[in-house]
N, C-alpha and C. Protein backbone atom coordinates (compact mmCIF):
# COMPACT_ATOMS: atom_id res chain seq x y z
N UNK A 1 126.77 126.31 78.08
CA UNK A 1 125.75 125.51 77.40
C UNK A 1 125.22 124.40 78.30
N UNK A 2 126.29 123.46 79.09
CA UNK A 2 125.81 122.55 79.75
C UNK A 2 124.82 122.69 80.80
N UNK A 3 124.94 123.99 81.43
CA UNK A 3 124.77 124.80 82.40
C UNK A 3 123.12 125.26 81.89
N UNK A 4 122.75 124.61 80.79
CA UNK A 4 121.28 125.84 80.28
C UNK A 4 120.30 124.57 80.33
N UNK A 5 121.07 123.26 80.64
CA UNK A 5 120.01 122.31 80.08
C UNK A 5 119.40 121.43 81.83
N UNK A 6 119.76 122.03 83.08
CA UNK A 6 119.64 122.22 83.96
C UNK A 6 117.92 123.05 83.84
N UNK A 7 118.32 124.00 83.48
CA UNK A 7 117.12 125.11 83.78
C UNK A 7 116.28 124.85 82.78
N UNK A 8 116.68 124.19 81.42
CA UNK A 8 115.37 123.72 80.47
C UNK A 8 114.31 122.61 80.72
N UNK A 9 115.38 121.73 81.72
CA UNK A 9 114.52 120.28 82.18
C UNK A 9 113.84 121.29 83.54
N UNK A 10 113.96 122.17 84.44
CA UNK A 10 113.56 122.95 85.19
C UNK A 10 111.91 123.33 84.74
N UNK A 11 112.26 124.01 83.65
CA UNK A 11 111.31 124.34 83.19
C UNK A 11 109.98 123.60 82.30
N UNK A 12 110.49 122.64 81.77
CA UNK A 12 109.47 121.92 80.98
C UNK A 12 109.17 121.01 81.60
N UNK A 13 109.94 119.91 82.75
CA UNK A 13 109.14 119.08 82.84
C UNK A 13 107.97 118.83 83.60
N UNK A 14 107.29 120.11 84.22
CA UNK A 14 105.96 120.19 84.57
C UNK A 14 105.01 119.90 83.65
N UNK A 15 105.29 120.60 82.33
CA UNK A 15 104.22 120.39 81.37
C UNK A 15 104.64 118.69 80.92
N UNK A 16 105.64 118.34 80.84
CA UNK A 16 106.14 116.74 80.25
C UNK A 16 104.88 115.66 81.15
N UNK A 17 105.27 116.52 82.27
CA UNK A 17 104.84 115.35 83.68
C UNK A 17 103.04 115.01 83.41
N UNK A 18 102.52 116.33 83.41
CA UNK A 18 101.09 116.38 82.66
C UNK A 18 100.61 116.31 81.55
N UNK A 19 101.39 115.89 80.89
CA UNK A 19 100.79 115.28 79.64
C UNK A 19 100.58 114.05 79.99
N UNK A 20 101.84 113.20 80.28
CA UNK A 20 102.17 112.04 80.51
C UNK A 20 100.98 111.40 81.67
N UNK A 21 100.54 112.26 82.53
CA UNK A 21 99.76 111.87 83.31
C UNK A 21 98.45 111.56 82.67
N UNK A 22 97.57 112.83 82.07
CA UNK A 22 96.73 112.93 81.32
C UNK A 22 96.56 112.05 80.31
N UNK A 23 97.63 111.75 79.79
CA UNK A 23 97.35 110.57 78.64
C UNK A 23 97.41 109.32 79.38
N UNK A 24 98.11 109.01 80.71
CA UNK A 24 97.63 107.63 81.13
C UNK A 24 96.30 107.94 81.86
N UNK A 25 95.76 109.34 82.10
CA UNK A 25 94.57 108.85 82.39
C UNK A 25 93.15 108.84 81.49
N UNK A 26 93.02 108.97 80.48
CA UNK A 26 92.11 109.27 79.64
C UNK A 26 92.55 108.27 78.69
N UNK A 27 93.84 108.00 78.30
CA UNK A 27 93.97 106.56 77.12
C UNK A 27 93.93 105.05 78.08
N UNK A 28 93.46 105.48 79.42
CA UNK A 28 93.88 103.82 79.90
C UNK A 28 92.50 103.59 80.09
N UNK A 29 92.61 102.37 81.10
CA UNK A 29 91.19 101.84 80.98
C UNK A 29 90.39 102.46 82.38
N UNK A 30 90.85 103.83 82.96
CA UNK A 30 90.23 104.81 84.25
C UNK A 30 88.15 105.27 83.25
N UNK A 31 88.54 105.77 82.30
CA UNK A 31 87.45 106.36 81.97
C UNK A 31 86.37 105.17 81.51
N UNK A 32 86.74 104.29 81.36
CA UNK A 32 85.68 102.72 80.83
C UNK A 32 85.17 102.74 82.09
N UNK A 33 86.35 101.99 83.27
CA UNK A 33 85.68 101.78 84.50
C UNK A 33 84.62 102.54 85.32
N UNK A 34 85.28 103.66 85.02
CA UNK A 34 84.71 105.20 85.51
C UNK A 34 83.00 105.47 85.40
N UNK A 35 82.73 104.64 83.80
CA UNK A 35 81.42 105.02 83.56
C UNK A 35 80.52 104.08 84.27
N UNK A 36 80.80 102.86 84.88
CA UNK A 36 80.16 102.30 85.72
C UNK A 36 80.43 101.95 87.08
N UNK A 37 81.65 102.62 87.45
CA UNK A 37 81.69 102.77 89.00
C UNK A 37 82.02 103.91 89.27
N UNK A 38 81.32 104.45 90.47
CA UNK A 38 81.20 105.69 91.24
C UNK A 38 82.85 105.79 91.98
N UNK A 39 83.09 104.68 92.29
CA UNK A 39 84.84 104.62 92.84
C UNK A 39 85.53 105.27 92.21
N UNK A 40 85.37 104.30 90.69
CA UNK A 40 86.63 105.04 89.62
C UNK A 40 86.66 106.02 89.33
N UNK A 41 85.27 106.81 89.42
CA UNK A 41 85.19 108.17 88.48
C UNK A 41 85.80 109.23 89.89
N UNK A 42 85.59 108.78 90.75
CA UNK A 42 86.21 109.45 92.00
C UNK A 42 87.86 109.45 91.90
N UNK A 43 88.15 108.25 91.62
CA UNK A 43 89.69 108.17 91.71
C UNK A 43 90.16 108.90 90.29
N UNK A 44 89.86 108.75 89.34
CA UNK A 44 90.03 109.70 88.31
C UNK A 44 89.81 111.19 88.43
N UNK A 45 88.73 111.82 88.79
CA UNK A 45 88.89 112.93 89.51
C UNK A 45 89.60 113.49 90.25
N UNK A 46 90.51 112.97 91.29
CA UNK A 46 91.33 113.13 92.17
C UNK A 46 92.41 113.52 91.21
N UNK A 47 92.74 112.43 90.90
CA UNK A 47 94.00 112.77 89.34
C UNK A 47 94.34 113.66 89.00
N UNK A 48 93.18 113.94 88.11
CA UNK A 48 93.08 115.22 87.57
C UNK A 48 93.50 116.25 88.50
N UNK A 49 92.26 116.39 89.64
CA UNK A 49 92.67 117.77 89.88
C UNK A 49 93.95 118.36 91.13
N UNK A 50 94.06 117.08 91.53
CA UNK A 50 95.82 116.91 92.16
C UNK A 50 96.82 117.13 91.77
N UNK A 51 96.61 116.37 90.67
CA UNK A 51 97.93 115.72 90.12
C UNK A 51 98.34 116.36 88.74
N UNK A 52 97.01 116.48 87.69
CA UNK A 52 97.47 116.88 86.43
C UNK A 52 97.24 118.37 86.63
N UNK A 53 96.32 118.93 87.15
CA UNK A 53 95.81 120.39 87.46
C UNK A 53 97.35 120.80 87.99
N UNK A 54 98.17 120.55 88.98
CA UNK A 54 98.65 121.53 89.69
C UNK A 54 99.90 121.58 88.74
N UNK A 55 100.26 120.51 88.27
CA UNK A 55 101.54 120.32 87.30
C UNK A 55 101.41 121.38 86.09
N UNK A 56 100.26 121.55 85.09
CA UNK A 56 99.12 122.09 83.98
C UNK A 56 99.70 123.76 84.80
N UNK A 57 99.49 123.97 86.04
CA UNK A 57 99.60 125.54 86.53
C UNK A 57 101.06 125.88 86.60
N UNK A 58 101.92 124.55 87.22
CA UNK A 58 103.26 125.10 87.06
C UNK A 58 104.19 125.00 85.96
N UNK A 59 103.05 124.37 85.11
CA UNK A 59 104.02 124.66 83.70
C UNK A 59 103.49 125.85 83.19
N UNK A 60 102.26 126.38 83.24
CA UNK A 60 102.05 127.83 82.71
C UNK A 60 102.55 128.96 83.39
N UNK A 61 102.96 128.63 84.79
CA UNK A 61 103.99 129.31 85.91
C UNK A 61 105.54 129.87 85.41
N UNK A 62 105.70 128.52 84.59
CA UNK A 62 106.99 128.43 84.18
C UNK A 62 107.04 129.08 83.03
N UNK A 63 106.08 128.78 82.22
CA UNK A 63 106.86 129.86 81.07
C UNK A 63 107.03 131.14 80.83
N UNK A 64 106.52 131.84 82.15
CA UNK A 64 106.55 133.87 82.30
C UNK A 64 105.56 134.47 81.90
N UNK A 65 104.68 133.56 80.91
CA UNK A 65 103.27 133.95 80.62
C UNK A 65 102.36 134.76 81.45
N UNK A 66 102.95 134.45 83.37
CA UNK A 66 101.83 134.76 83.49
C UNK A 66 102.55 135.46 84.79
N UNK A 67 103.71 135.78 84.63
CA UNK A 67 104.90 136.65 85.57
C UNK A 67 104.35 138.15 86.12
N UNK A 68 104.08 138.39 85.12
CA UNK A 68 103.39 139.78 85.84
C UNK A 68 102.12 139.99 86.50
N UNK A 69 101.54 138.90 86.37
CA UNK A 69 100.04 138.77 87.23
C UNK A 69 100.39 138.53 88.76
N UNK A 70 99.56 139.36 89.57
CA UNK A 70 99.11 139.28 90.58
C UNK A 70 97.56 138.70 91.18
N UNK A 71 97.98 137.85 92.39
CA UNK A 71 96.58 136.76 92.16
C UNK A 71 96.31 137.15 93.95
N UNK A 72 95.08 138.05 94.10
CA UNK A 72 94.28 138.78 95.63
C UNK A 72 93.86 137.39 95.61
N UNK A 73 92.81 138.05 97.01
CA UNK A 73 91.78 137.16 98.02
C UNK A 73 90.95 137.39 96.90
N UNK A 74 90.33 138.02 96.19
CA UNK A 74 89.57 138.04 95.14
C UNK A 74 89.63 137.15 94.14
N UNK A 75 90.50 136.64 93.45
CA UNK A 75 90.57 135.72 92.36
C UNK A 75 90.78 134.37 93.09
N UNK A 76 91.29 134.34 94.44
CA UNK A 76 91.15 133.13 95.27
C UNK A 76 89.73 132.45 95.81
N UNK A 77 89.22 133.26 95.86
CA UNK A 77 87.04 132.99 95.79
C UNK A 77 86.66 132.87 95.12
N UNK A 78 87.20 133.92 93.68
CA UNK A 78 86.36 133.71 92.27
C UNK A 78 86.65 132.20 91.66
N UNK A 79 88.19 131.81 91.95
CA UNK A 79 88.26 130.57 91.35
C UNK A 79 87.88 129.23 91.95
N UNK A 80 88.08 129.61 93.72
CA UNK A 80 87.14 128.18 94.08
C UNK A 80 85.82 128.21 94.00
N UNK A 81 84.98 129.49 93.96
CA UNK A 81 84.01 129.17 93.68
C UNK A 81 82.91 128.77 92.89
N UNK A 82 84.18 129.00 91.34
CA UNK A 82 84.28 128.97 90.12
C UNK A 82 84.29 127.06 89.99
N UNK A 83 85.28 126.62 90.54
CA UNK A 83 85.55 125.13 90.79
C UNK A 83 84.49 124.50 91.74
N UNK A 84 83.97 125.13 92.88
CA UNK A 84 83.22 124.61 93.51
C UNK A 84 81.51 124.11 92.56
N UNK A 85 81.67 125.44 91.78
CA UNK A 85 80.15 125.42 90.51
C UNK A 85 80.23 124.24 89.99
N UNK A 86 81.62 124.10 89.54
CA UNK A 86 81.88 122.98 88.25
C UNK A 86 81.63 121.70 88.92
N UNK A 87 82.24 121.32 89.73
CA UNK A 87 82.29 120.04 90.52
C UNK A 87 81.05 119.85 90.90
N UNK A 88 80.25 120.63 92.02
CA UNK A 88 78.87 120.02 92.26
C UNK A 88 78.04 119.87 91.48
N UNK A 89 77.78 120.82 89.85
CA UNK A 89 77.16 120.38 88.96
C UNK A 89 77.20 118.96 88.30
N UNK A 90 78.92 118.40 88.15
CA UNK A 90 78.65 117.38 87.07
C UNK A 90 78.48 116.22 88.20
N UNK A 91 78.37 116.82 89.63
CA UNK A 91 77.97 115.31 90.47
C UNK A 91 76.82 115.28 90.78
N UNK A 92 75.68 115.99 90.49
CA UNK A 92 74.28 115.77 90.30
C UNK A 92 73.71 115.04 89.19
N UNK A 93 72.97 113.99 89.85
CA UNK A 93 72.05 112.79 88.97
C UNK A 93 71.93 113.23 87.65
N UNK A 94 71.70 114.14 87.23
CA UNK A 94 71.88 114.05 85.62
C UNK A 94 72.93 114.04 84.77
N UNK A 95 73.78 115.32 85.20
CA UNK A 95 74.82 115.64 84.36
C UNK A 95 75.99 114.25 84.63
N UNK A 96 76.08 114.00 85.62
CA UNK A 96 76.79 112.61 86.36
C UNK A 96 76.15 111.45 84.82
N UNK A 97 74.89 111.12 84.90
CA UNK A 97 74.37 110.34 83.79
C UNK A 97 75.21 110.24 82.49
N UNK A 98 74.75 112.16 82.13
CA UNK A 98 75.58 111.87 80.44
C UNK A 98 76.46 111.68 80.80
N UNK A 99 77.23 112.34 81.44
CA UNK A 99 78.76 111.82 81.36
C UNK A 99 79.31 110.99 81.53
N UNK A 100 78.66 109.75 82.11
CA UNK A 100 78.45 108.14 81.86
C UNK A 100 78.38 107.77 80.75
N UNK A 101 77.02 108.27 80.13
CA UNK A 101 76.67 107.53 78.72
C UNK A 101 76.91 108.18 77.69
N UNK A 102 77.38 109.43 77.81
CA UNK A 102 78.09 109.97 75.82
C UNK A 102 79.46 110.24 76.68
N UNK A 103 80.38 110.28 75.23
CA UNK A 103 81.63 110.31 75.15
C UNK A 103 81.51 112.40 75.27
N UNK A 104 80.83 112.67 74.49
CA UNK A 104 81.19 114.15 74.78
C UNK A 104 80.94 115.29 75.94
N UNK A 105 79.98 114.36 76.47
CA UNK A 105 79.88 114.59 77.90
C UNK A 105 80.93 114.87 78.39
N UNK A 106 80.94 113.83 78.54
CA UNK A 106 82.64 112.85 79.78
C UNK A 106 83.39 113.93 78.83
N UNK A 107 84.16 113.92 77.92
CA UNK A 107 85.26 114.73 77.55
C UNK A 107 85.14 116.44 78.01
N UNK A 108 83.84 116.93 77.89
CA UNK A 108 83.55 118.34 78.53
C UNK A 108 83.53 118.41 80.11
N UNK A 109 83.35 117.61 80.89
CA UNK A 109 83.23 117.20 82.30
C UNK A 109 85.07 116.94 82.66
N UNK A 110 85.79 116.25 81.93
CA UNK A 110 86.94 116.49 82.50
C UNK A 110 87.70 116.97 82.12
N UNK A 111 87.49 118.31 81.14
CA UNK A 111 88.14 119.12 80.38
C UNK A 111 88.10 120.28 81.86
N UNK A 112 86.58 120.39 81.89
CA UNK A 112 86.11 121.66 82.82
C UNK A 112 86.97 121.37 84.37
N UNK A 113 86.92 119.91 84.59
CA UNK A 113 87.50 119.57 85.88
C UNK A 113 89.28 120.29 85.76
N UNK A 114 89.34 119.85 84.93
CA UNK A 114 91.01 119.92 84.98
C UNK A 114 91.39 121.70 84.66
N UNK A 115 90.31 122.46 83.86
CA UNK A 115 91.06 123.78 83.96
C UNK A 115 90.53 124.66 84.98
N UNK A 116 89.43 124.59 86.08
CA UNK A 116 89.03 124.96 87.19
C UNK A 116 89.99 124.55 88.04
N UNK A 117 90.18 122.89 87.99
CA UNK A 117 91.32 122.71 89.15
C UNK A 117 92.56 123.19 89.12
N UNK A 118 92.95 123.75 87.60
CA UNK A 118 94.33 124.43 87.57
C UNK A 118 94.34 125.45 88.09
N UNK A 119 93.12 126.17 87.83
CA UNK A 119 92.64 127.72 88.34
C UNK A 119 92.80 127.94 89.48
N UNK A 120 92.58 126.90 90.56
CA UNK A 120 92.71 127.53 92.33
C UNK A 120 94.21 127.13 92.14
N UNK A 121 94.85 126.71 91.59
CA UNK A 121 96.59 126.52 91.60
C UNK A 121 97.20 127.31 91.92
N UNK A 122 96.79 128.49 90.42
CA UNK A 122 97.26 129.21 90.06
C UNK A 122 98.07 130.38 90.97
N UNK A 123 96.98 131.03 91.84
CA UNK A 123 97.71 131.96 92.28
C UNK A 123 98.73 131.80 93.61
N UNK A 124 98.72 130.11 94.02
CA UNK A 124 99.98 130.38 94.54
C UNK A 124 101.21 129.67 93.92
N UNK A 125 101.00 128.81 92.74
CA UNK A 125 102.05 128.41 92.14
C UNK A 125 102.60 130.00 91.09
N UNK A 126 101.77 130.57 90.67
CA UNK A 126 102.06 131.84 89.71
C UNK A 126 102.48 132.76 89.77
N UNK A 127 102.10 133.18 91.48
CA UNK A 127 102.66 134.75 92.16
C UNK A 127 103.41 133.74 93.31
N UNK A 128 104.51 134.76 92.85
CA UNK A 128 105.31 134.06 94.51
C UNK A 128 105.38 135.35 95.54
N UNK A 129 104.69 136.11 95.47
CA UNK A 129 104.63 136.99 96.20
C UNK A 129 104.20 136.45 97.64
N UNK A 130 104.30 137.38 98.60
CA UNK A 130 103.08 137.23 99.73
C UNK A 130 101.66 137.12 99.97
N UNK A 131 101.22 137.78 98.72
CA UNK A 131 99.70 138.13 98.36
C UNK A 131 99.70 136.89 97.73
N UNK A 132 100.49 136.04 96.84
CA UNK A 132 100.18 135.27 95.86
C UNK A 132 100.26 133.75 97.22
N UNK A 133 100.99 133.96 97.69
CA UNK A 133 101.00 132.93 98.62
C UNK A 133 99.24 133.00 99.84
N UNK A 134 99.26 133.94 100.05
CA UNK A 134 98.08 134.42 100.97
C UNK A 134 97.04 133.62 100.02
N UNK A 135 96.34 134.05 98.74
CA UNK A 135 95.89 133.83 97.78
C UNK A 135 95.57 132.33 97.55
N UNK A 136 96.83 131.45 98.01
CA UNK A 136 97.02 130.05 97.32
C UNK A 136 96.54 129.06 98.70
N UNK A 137 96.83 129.48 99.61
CA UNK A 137 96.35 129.22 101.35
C UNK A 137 94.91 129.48 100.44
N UNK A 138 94.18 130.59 100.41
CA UNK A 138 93.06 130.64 100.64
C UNK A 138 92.12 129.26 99.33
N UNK A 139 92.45 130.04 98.38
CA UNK A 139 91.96 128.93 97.45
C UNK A 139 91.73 127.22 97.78
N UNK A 140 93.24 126.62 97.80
CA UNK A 140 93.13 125.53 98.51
C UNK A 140 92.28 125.18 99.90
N UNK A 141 92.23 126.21 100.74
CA UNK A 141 90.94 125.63 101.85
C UNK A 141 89.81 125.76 101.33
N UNK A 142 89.07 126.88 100.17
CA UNK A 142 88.14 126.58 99.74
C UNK A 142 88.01 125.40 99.14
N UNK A 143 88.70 124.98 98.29
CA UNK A 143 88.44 123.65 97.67
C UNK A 143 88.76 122.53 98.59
N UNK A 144 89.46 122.61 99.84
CA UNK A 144 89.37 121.77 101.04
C UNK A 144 87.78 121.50 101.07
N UNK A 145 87.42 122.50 101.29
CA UNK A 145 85.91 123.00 102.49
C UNK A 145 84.91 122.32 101.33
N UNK A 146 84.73 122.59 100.24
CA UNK A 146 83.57 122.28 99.61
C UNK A 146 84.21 120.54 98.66
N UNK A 147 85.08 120.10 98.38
CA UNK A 147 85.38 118.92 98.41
C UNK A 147 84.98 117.99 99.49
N UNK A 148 85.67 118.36 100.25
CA UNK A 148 84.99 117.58 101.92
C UNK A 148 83.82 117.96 101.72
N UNK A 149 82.79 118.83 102.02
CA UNK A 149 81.85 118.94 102.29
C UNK A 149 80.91 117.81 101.20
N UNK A 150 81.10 118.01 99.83
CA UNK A 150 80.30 117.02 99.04
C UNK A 150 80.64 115.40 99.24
N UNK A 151 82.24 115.08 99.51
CA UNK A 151 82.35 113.58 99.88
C UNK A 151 81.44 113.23 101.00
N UNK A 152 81.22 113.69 101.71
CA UNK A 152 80.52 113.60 103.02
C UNK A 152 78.84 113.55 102.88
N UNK A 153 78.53 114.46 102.10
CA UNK A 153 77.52 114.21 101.58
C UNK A 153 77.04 112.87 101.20
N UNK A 154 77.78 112.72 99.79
CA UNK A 154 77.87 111.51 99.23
C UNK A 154 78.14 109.94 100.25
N UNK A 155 79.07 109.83 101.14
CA UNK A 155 79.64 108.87 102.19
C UNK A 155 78.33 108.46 103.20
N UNK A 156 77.32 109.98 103.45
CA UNK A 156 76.01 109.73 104.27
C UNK A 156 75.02 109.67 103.77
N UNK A 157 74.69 109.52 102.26
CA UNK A 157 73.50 109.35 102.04
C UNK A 157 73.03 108.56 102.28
N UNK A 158 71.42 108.44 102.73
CA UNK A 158 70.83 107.31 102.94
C UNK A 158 70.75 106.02 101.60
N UNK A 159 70.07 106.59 100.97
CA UNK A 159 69.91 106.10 99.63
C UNK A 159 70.67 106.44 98.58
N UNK A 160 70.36 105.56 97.07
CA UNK A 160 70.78 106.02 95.81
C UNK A 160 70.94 107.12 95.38
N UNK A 161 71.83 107.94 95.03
CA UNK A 161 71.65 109.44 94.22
C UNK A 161 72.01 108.95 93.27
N UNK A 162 72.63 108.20 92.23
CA UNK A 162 73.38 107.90 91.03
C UNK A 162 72.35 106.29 90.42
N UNK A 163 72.13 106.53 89.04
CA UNK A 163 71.00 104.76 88.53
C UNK A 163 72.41 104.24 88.85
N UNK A 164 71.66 102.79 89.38
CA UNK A 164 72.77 101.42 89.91
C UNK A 164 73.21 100.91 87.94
N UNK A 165 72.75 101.87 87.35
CA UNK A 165 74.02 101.66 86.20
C UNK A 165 75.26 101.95 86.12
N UNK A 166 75.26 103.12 86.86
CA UNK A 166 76.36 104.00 86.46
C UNK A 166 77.46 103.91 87.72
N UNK A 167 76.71 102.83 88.60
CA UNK A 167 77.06 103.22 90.27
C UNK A 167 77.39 101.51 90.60
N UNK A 168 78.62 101.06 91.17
CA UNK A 168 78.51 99.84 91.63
C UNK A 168 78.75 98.97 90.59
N UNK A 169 79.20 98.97 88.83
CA UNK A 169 79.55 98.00 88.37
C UNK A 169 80.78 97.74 88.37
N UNK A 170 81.32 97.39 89.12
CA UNK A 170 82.69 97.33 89.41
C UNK A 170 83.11 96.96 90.71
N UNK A 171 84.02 96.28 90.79
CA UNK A 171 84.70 95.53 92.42
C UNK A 171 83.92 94.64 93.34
N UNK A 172 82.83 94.44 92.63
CA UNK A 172 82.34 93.64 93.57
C UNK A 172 80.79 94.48 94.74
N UNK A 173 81.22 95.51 94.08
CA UNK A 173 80.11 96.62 95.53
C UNK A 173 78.90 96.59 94.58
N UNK A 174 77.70 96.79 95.42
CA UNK A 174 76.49 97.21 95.21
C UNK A 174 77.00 98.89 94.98
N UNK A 175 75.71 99.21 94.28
CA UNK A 175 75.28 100.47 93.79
C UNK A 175 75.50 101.55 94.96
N UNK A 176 74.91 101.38 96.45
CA UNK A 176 74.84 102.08 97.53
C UNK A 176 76.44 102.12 98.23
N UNK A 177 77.10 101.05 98.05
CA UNK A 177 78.33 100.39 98.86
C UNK A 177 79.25 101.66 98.01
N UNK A 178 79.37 101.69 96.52
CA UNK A 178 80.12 102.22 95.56
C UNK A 178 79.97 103.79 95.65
N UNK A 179 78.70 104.40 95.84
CA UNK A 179 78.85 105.45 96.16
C UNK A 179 79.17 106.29 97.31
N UNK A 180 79.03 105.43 98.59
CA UNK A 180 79.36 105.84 99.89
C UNK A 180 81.00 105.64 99.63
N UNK A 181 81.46 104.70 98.71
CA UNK A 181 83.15 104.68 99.30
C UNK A 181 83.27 105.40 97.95
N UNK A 182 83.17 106.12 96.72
CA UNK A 182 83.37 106.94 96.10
C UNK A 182 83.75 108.61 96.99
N UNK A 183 82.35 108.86 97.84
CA UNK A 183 82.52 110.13 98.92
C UNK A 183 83.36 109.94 99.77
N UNK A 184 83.67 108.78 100.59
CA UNK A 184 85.24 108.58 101.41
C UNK A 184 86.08 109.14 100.84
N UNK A 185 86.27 108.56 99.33
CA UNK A 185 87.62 108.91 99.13
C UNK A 185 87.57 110.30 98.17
N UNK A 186 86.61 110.98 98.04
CA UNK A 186 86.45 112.46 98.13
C UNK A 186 86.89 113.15 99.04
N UNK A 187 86.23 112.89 100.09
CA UNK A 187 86.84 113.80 101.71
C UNK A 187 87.60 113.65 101.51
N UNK A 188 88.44 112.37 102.12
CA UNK A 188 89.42 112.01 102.54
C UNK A 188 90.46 112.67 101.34
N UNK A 189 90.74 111.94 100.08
CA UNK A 189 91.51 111.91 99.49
C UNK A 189 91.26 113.48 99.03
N UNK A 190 90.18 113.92 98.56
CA UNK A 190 90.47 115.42 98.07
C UNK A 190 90.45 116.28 98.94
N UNK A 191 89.78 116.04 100.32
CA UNK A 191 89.95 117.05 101.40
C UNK A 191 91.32 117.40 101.90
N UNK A 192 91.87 115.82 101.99
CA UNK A 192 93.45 116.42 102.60
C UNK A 192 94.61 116.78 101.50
N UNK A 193 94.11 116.62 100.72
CA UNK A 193 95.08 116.84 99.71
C UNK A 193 94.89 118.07 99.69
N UNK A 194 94.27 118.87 99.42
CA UNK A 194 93.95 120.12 99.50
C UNK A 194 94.18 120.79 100.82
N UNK A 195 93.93 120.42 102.01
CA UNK A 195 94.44 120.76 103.18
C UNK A 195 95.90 120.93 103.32
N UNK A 196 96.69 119.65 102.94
CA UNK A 196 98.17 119.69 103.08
C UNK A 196 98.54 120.85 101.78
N UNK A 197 98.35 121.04 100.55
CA UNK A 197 98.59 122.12 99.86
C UNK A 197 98.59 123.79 100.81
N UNK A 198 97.11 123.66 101.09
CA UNK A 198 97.02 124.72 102.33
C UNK A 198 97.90 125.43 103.14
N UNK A 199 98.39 124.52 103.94
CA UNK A 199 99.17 124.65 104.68
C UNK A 199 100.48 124.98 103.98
N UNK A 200 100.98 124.26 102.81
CA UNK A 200 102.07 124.35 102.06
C UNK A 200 102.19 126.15 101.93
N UNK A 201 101.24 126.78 101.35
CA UNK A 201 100.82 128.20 100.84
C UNK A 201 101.35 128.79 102.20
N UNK A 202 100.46 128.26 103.34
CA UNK A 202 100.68 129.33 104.38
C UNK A 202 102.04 129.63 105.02
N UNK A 203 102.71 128.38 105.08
CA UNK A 203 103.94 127.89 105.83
C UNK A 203 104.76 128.70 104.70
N UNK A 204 104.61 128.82 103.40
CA UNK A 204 105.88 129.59 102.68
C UNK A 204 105.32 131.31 102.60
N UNK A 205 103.95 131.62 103.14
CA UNK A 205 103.76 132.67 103.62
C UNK A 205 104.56 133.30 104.83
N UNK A 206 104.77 132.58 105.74
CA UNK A 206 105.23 133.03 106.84
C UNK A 206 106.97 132.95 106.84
N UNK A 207 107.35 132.00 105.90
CA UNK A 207 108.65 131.71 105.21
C UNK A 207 109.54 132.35 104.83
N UNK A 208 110.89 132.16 104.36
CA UNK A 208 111.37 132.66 103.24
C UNK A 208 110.78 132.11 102.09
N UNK A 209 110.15 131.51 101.95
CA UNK A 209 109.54 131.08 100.09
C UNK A 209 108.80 132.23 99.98
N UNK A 210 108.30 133.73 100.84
CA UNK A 210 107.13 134.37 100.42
C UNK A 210 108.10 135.58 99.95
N UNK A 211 109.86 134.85 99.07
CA UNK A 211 110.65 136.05 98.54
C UNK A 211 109.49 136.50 97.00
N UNK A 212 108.95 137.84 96.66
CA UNK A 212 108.90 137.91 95.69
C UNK A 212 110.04 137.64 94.46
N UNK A 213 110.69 137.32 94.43
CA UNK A 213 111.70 137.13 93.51
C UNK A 213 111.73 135.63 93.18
N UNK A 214 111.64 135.05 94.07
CA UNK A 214 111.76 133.45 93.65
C UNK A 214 111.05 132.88 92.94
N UNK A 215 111.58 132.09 91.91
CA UNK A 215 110.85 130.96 90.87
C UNK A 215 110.01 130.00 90.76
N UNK A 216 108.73 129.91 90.68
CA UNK A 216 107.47 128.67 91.33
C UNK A 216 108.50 127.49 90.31
């Protein structure tokens, strides 16, 4: 008996960890700030799809739900590119707007964030195979590649893309200041985060972690 409660805290506290995350980020004061600085809604984003996304995959990892799936180079494109859709849409001048100014916006915007970002997780937290590892390398550099690619965007624009409502009320920055260091910490923070995952995939590709038998 003592021996079972080892493998129960094993198992659940991925999903414990993401709740717990999720509710400090959506009940605290991230999503207020969020709607008027381009920073916050960046640093909240990150969250999500780091932090609560990958936890969200290894708790659905964990419960066998999804044991018999096998996850190709195919569902590793379909889902970053699936995530790549989602993300550059809600960071264009409009959809960026509502989701500033209505609540149901914003709640559909980081609903979509968080189960796309679970989605490139998936197939290397889900399959521990070789393929599933191959799979999880690939995903993660896509969402490397097109994360970086939009912070960068954002970090060089000349001008405004976001109304200096929604952009810059917060810390002290102008509207222009807030969105260039919003895209910093896009690259930066979502590029390498996603990079070091990357590598994580490949390195247990070439590994013993690429035992099909072993437990994500």
């Amino acid at each position: 008996m003592a021996s079972s409660w080892p493998n129960r805290l094993r198992r659940f506290w991925p999903a414990a960890a993401a709740a717990c995350l999720l509710l400090a980020l959506w009940l605290g004061p991230l999503p207020r700030i969020a709607s008027v600085s381009f920073t916050t809604h960046m640093v909240l984003h990150l969250a999500l799809v780091l932090g609560a996304a990958p936890l969200a995959g290894l708790a659905f990892a964990r419960t066998g739900a999804l044991r018999n799936l096998r996850f190709g180079i195919g569902a590793a494109l379909g889902f970053s590119g699936v995530e790549m859709l989602v993300v550059w849409s809600w960071h264009t001048p409009a959809l960026h707007l509502a989701a500033a100014l209505d609540g149901r916006a914003f709640a559909l915007q980081q609903l979509s964030f968080l189960v796309t970002g679970m989605l490139v997780w998936l197939p290397g937290l889900a399959d521990r195979t070789r393929r599933g590892a191959a799979a999880g390398a690939l995903a993660m550099l896509g969402s490397f590649i097109h994360m970086t690619m939009l912070g960068v965007l954002l970090a060089l624009a000349p001008g405004q893309i976001y109304a200096s409502g929604i952009c810059g009320g917060a810390f002290g920055l102008d509207a222009l200041s807030d969105q260039r260091l919003g895209g910093i910490i896009m690259a930066l923070g979502g590029g390498l985060g996603y990079l070091a995952a990357a590598l994580y995939f490949a390195a247990r590709l070439l590994g013993s972690g690429s035992d099909p038998r072993a437990a994500p």
